[in-house]
Protein backbone atom coordinates (compact mmCIF):
# COMPACT_ATOMS: atom_id res chain seq x y z
CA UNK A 1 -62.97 91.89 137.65
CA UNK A 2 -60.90 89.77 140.33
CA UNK A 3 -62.68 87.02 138.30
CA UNK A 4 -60.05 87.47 135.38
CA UNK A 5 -57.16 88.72 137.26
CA UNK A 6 -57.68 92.33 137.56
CA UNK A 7 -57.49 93.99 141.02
CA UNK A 8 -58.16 98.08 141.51
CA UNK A 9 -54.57 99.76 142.11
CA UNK A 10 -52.76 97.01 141.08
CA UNK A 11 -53.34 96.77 137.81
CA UNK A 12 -55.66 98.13 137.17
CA UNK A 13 -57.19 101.77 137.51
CA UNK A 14 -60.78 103.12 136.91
CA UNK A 15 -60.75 107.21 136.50
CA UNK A 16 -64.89 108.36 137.06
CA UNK A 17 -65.75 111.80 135.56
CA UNK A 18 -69.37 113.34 135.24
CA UNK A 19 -70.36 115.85 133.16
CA UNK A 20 -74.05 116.64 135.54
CA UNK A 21 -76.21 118.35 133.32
CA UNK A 22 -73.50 120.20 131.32
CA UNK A 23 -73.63 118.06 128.19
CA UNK A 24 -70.97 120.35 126.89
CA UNK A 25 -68.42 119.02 128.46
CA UNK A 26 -68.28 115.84 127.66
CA UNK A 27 -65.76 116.59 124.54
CA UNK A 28 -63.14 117.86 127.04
CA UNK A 29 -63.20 114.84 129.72
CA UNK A 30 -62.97 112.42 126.28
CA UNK A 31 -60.26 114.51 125.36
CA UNK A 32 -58.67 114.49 128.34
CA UNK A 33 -58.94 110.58 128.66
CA UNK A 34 -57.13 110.09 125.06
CA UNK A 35 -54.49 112.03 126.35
CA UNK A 36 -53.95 109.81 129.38
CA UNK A 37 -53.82 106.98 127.11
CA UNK A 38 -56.74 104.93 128.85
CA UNK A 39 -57.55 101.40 127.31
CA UNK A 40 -61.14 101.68 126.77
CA UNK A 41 -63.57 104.63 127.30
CA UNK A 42 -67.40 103.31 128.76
CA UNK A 43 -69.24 106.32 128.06
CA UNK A 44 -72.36 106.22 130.33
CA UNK A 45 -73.84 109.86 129.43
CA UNK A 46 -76.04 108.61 126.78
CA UNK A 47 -75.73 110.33 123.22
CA UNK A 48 -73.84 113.59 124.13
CA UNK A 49 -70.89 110.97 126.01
CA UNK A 50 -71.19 108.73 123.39
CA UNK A 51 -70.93 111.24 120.33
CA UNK A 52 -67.80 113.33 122.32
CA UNK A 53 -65.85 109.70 122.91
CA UNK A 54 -66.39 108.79 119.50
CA UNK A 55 -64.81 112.27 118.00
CA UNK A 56 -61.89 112.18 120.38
CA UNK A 57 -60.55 109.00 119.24
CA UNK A 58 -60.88 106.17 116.18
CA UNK A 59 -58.86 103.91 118.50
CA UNK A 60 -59.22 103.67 122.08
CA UNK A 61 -61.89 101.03 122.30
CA UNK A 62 -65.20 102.82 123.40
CA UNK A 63 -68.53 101.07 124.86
CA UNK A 64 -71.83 103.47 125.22
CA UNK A 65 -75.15 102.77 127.10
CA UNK A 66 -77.68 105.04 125.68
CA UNK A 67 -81.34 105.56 125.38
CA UNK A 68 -82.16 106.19 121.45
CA UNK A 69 -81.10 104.13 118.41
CA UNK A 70 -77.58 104.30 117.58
CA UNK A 71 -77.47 104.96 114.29
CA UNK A 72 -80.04 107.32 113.87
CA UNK A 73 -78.17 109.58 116.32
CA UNK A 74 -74.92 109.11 114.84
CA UNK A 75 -73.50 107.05 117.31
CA UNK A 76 -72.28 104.06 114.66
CA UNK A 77 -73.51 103.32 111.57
CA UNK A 78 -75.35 99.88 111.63
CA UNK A 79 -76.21 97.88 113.83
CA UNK A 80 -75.85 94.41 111.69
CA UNK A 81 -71.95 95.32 111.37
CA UNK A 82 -69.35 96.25 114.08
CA UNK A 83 -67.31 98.94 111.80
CA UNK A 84 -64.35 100.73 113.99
CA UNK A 85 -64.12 101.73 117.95
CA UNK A 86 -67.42 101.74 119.09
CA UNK A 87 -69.36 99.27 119.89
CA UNK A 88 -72.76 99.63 123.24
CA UNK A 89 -75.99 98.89 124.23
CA UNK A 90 -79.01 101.01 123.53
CA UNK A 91 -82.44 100.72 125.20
CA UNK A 92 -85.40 101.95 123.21
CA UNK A 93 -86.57 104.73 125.61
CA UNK A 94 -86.56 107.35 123.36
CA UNK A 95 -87.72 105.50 120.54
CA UNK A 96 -90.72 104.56 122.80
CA UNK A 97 -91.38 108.71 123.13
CA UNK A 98 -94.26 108.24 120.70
CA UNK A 99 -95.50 105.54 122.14
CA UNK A 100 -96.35 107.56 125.02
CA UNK A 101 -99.61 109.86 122.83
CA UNK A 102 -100.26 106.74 121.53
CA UNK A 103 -101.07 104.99 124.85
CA UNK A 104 -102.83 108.53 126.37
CA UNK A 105 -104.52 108.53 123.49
CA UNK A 106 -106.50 105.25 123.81
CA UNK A 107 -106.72 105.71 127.79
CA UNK A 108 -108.19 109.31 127.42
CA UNK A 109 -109.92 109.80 123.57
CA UNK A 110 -111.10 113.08 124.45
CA UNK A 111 -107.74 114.67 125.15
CA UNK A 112 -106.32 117.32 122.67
CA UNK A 113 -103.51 118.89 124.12
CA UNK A 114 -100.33 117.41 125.64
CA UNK A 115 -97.59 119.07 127.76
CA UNK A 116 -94.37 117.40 127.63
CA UNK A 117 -91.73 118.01 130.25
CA UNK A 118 -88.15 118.47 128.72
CA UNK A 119 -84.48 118.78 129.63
CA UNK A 120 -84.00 121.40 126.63
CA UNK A 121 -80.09 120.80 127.29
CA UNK A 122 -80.23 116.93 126.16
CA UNK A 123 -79.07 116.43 122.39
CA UNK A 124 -81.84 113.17 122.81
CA UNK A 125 -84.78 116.34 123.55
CA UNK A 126 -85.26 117.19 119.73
CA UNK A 127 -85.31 114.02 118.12
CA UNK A 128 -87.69 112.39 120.82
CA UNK A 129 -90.18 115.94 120.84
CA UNK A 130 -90.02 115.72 116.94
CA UNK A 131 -91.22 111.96 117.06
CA UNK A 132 -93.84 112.77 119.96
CA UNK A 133 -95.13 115.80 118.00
CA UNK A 134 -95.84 113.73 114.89
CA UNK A 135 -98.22 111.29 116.64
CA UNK A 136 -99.60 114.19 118.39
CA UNK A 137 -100.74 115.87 115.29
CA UNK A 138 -101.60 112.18 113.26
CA UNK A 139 -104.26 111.95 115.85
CA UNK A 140 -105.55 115.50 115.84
CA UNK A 141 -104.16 116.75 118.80
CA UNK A 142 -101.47 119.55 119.87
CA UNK A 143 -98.30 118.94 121.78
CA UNK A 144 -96.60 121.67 123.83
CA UNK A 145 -93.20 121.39 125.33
């Protein structure tokens, strides 16, 4: 940041807030940094900081770093085109979910039932069960979560 002429209390002023594992409250700490009038909003959370930026403002310029596709969690709505505030990076973690059965699958043929370990709290938990589930059951097998 010095790089380009921005130093910490002088002029400029980063505000840190963390939500833990209380997904809920993003909304109110995007609300609250609208109201303070910040210039851009890096929402770090994944989806749930993400989706609560986005709904608190259509103009404070927002950047998210999440783990699932974008637009298929509502994020923005292509990828191809930047279209309003909100703009990120995304790394395919969840998409990569059903990889997972996929890979146990050819390492251990015999294997019919999965456990999955899940943070039932995450709004990424459904769609990346629902996609693990379905390559479960392609192959013959039974997921539990």
């Amino acid at each position: 940041m010095n790089e380009v002429g921005f130093v910490e209390g002088r002029n400029v002023t980063f505000e840190h807030r963390a939500a833990g594992n209380e997904y809920d409250r993003f909304r109110a700490m995007a609300d609250y940094l609208v109201r303070r009038q910040v210039a851009a909003i890096f929402a770090n959370g994944g989806t749930a900081a993400a989706l609560a930026a986005k709904a608190a403002t259509s103009t404070i310029p927002i950047f998210f770093y999440m783990g699932g596709d974008p637009v298929r969690q509502g994020v923005v709505g292509s990828i191809d085109r930047h279209c309003g505030n909100i703009t990120g990076l995304a790394w395919l973690g969840i998409e990569l979910g059903a990889k997972r059965p996929e890979l146990l699958g050819e390492l251990l043929p015999n294997v019919t039932v999965i456990a999955m370990l899940v943070n039932p709290n995450n709004p990424d938990t459904e769609l990346e069960l629902r996609d693990v589930q379905e390559v479960v059951r392609s192959q013959g097998g039974a997921c539990l979560s």
